[in-house]
Protein backbone atom coordinates (compact mmCIF):
# COMPACT_ATOMS: atom_id res chain seq x y z
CA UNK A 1 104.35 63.06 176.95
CA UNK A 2 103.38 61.53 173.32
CA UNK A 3 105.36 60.24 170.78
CA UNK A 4 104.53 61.13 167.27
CA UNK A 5 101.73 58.51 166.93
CA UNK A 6 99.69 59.50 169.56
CA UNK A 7 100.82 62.89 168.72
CA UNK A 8 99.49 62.54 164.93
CA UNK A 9 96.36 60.40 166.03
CA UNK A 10 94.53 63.37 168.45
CA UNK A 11 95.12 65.89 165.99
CA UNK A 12 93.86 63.71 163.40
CA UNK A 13 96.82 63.96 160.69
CA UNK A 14 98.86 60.90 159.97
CA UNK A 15 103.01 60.37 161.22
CA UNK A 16 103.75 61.17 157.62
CA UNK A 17 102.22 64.96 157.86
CA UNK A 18 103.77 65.47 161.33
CA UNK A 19 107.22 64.51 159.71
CA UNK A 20 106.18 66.93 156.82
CA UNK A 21 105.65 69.73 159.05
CA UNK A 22 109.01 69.18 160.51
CA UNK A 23 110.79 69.64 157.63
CA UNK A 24 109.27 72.82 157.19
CA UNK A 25 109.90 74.26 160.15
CA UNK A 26 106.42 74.19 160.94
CA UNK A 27 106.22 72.21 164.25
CA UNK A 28 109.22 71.97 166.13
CA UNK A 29 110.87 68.27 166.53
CA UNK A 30 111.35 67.70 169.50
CA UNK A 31 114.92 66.11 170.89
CA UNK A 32 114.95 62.33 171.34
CA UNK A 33 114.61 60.79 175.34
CA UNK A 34 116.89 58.47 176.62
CA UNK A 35 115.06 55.29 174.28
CA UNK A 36 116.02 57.28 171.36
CA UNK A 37 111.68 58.70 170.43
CA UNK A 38 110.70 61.56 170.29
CA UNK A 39 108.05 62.85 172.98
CA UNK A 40 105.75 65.08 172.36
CA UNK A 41 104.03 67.81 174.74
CA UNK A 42 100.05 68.08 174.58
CA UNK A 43 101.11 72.18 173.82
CA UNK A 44 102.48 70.43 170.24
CA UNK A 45 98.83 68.83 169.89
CA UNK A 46 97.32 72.37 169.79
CA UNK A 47 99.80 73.74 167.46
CA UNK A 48 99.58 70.65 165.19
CA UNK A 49 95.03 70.66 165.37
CA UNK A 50 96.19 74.89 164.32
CA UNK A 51 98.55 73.49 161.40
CA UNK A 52 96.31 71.10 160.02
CA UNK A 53 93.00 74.00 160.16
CA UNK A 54 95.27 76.49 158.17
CA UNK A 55 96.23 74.18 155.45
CA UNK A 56 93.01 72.24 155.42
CA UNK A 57 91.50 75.87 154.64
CA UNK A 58 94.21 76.17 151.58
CA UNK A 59 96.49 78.61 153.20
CA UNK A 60 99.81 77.74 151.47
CA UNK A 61 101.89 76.19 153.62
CA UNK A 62 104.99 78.96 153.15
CA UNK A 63 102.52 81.49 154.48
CA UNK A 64 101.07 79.21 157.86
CA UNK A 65 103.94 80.10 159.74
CA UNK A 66 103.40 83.99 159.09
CA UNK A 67 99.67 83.21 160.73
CA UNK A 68 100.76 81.08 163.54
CA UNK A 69 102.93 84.21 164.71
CA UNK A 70 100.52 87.02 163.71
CA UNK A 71 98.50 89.08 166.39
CA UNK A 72 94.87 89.27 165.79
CA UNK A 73 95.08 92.57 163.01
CA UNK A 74 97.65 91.20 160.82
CA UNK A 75 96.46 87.81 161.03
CA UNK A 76 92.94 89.07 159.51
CA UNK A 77 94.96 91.02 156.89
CA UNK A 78 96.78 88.03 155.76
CA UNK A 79 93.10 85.78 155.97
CA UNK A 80 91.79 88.10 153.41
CA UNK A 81 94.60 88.28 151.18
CA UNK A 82 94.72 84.79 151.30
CA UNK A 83 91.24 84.46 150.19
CA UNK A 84 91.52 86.81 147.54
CA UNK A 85 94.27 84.86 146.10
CA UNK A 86 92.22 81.59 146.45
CA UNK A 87 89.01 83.38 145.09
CA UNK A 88 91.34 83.92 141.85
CA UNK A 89 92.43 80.68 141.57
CA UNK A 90 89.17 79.75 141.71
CA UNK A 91 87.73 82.25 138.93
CA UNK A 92 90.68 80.73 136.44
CA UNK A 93 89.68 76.74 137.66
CA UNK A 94 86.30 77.77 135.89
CA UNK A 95 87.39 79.43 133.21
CA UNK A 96 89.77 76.22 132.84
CA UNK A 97 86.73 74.14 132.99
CA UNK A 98 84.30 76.28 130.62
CA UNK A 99 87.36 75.80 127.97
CA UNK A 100 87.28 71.82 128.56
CA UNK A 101 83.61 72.17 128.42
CA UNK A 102 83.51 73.51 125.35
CA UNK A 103 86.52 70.86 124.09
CA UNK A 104 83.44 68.86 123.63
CA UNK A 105 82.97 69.80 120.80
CA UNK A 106 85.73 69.48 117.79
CA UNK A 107 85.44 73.39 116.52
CA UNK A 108 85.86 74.87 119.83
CA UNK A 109 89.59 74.29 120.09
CA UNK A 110 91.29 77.28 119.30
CA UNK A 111 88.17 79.10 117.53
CA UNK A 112 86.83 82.23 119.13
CA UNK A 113 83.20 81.12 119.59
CA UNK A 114 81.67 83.38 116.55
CA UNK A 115 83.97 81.35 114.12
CA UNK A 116 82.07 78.08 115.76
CA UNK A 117 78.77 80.22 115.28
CA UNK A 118 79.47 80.76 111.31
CA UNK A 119 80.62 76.86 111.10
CA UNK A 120 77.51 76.21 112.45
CA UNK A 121 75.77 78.37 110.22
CA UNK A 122 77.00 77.03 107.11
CA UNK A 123 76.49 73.12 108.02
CA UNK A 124 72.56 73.82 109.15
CA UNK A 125 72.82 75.63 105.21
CA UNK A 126 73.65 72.20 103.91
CA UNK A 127 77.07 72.83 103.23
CA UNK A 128 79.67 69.78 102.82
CA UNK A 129 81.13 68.80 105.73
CA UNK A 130 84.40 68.41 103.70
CA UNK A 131 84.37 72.59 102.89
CA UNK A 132 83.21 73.09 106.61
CA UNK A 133 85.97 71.15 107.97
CA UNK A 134 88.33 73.39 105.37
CA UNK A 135 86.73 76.74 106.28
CA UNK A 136 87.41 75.08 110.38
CA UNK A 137 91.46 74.63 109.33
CA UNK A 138 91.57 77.88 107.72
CA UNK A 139 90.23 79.69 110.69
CA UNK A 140 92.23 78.30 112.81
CA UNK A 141 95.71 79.90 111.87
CA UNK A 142 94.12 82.76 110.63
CA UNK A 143 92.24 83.72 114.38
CA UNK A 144 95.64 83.22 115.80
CA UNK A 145 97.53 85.20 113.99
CA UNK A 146 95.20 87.99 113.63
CA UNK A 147 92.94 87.57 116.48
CA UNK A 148 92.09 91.28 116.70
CA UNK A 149 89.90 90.83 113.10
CA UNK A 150 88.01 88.08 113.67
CA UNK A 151 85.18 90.15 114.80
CA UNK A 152 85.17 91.60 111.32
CA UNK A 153 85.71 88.90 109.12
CA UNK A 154 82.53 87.35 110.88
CA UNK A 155 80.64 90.41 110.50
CA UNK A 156 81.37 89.95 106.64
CA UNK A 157 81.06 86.26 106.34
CA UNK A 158 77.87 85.78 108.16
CA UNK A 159 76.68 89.20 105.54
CA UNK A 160 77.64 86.98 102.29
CA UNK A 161 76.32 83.53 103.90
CA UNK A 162 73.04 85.43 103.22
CA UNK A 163 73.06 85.84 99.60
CA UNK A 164 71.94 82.45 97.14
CA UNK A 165 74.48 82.89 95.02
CA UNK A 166 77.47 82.19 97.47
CA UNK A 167 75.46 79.61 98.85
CA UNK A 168 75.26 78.33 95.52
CA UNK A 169 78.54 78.17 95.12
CA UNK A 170 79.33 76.36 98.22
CA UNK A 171 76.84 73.38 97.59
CA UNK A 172 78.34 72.90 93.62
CA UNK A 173 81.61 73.38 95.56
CA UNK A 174 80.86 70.43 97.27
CA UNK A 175 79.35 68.35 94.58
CA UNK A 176 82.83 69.00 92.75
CA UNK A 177 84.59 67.36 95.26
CA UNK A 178 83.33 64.14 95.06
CA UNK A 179 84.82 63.96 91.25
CA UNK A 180 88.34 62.24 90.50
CA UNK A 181 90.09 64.33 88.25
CA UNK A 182 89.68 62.52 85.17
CA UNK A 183 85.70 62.42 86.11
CA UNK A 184 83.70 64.85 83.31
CA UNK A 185 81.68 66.21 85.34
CA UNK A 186 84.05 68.05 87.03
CA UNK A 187 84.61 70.10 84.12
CA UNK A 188 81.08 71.00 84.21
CA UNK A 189 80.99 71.62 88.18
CA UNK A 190 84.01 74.04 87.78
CA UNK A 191 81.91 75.70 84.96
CA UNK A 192 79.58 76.55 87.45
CA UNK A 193 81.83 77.33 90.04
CA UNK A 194 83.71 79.88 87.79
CA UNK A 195 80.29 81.49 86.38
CA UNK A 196 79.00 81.86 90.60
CA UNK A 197 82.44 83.29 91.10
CA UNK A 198 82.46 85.60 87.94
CA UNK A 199 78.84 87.10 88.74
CA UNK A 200 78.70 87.38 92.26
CA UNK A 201 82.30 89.66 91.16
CA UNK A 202 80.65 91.43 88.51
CA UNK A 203 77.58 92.07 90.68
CA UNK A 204 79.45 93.08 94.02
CA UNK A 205 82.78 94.16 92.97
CA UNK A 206 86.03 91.73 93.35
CA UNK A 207 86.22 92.57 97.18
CA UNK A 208 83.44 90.98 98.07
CA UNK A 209 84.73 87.67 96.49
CA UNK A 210 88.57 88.17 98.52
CA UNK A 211 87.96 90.69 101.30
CA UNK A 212 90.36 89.37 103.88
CA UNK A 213 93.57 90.63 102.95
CA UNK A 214 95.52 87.51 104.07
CA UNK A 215 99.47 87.83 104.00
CA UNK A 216 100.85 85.25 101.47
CA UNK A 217 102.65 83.37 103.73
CA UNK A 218 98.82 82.53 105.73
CA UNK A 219 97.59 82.41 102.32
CA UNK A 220 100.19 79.17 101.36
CA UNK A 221 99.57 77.46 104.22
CA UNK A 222 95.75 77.79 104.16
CA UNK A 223 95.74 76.76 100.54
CA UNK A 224 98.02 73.38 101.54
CA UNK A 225 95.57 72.68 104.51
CA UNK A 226 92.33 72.48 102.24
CA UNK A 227 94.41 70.91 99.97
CA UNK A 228 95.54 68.43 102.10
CA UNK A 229 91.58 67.85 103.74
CA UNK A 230 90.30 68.10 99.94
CA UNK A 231 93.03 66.13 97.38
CA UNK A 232 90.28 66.58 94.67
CA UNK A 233 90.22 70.49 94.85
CA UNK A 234 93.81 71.19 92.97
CA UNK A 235 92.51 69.76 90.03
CA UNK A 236 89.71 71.91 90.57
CA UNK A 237 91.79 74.64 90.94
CA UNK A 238 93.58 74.06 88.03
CA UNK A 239 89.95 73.87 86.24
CA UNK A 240 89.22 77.38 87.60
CA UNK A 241 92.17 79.21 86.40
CA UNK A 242 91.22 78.08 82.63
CA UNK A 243 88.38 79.77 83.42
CA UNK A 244 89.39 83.25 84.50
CA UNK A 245 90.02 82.58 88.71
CA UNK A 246 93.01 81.50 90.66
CA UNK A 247 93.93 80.70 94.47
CA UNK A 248 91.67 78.87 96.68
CA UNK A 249 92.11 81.18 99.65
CA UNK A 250 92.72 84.58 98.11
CA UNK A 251 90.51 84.21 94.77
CA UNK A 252 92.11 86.57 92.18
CA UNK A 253 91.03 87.23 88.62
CA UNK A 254 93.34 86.04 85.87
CA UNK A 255 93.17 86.19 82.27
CA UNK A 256 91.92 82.62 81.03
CA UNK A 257 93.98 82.87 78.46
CA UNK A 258 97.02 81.89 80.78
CA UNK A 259 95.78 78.50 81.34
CA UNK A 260 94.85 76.34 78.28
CA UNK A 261 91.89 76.90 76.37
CA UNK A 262 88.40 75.96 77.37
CA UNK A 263 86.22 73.88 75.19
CA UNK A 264 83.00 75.37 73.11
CA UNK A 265 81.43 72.68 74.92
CA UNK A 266 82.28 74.30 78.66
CA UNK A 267 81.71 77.52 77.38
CA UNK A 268 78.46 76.88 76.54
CA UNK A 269 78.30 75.71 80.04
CA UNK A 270 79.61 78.98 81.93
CA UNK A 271 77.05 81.14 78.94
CA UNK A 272 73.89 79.10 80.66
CA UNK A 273 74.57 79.61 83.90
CA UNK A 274 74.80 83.46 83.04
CA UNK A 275 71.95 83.74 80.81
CA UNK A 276 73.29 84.02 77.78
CA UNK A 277 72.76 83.16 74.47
C-alpha cells in the first residue's frame, strides 16, 4: 500500500495534482487506515500514469473520465473529436498571433490590411506624416462601421493617388499645416489648395473630389479627429470656404460669397495656379 506521496512520486505528478484529481472525481480517495493516511493500491498508480497521459495530451479534464470508461470504438471517437477541437484552437492561437504580429506596426490595429497598403502608399509619395496619420484616424471609424466598402473606397483611392494633381494637393496640404493662423502664407497655401480642389472638380466632376458618401454623423467625428491631430487645419478650413470649398471630410462646393471676401491679391493667386490671365 502507498500513501499519496509515493503514490504521486511513481506516476510522476506532484500530491497537489493527486488532490486535484480527487476533487474531480477523477481518482477515487481512498478511506483513511487506522493512523488516519490514506493508502493507496499500486491499481491507483496505473489509473493515475492514465490521468496524467490524457491531460498531458490536452484532453480537458471534464471529458478524461468519459475516456477512462470508454471501450476501444468510442474511445477513438472521442480521441478524434478531441483533436479536432484542439486542431481549432490551434488554427485561432495563430490567427491570434498573426494579429499581434502585425500590432507591430501602429496602422495595423483595426485597419483591414489594404487601408495599411494605401497609408503606405501615400508616405513613400512624400506625403506629411501629419495628413497620413489623419487619413489613419479617419479610416479607422470609417472601416468599422462600414467594413463591407472598404474594398471600394481603396479601389478609388489608390485610382486618384495616381493623378499629380491630388498629389499636389496633398504635399501644399502639408506645407499649410506648418502655418499659425495669423502666418501669410497660409493665405497663399489655401489659394492653392482651393485652385487643386476647384480643377481637379472641374476636370473630373465633383464626385471624384467627395465620392464616399459618409453619413454626417461619421462625417463630424472624422472632421474633429483631424482636427484634433491637425489644430492648424480649421483655420485652413475657414480659408477654403472664402474660397468656394467647405468640410474637410466631405468637401462640398459653396458659393464664396458666403464667407468674407477674398483679396485681389489672393485672387491673383488662385488665377496663376489656373492659368489665367
Amino acid at each position: 500500500m502507498l500513501t499519496i506521496g509515493e503514490l504521486a512520486s511513481y506516476a510522476g505528478v506532484t500530491v497537489r495534482a493527486v488532490r486535484h484529481y480527487h476533487a474531480k472525481e477523477l481518482l477515487p480517495e481512498p478511506e483513511r487506515d487506522p493512523s488516519g493516511y490514506r493508502r493507496y493500491s499500486a491499481g491507483a498508480v496505473v489509473e493515475l500514469i492514465k490521468i496524467r497521459t490524457l491531460a498531458g495530451a490536452g484532453v480537458p479534464l471534464a471529458r478524461v473520465r468519459e475516456l477512462l470508461q470508454a471501450d476501444e470504438a468510442e474511445f477513438a471517437a472521442a480521441v478524434a473529436d478531441i483533436d479536432k477541437q484542439l486542431r481549432a484552437e490551434i488554427r485561432e492561437r495563430q490567427r491570434h498571433r498573426e494579429r499581434i504580429a502585425r500590432l507591430a506596426s501602429g496602422d495595423n490595429l483595426a485597419l483591414p490590411p489594404e487601408v495599411v497598403k494605401y497609408l503606405d502608399r501615400l508616405r513613400a509619395l512624400g506625403v506629411d506624416e501629419r495628413i497620413v496619420q489623419v487619413e489613419r484616424d479617419g479610416w479607422i471609424p470609417l472601416a468599422a462601421h462600414s467594413p463591407e466598402r472598404v474594398p471600394e473606397w481603396m479601389a478609388r483611392k489608390r485610382e486618384q493617388i495616381t493623378d499629380p494633381q491630388l498629389i499636389g494637393f496633398y504635399l501644399t496640404l502639408g506645407q499649410a499645416l506648418d502655418r499659425t493662423d495669423d502666418d501669410p502664407q497660409l493665405v497663399e497655401l489655401a489659394d492653392e489648395l482651393a485652385a487643386y480642389i476647384t480643377q481637379i472638380a472641374d476636370e473630373q466632376g465633383e464626385d471624384y473630389i467627395d465620392d464616399t458618401d459618409i453619413e454626417p454623423p461619421l462625417v463630424k467625428l472624422m472632421d474633429t479627429l483631424a482636427f484634433d491631430t491637425a489644430p492648424s487645419a480649421r483655420r485652413l478650413i475657414e480659408l477654403l470656404k472664402k474660397r468656394g470649398w467647405t468640410g474637410w471630410t466631405k468637401l462640398e462646393r459653396v458659393n464664396p460669397t458666403q464667407g468674407a471676401a477674398r483679396t485681389p491679391q489672393e485672387g491673383t493667386a488662385v488665377q496663376r495656379f489656373r492659368g489665367e490671365q
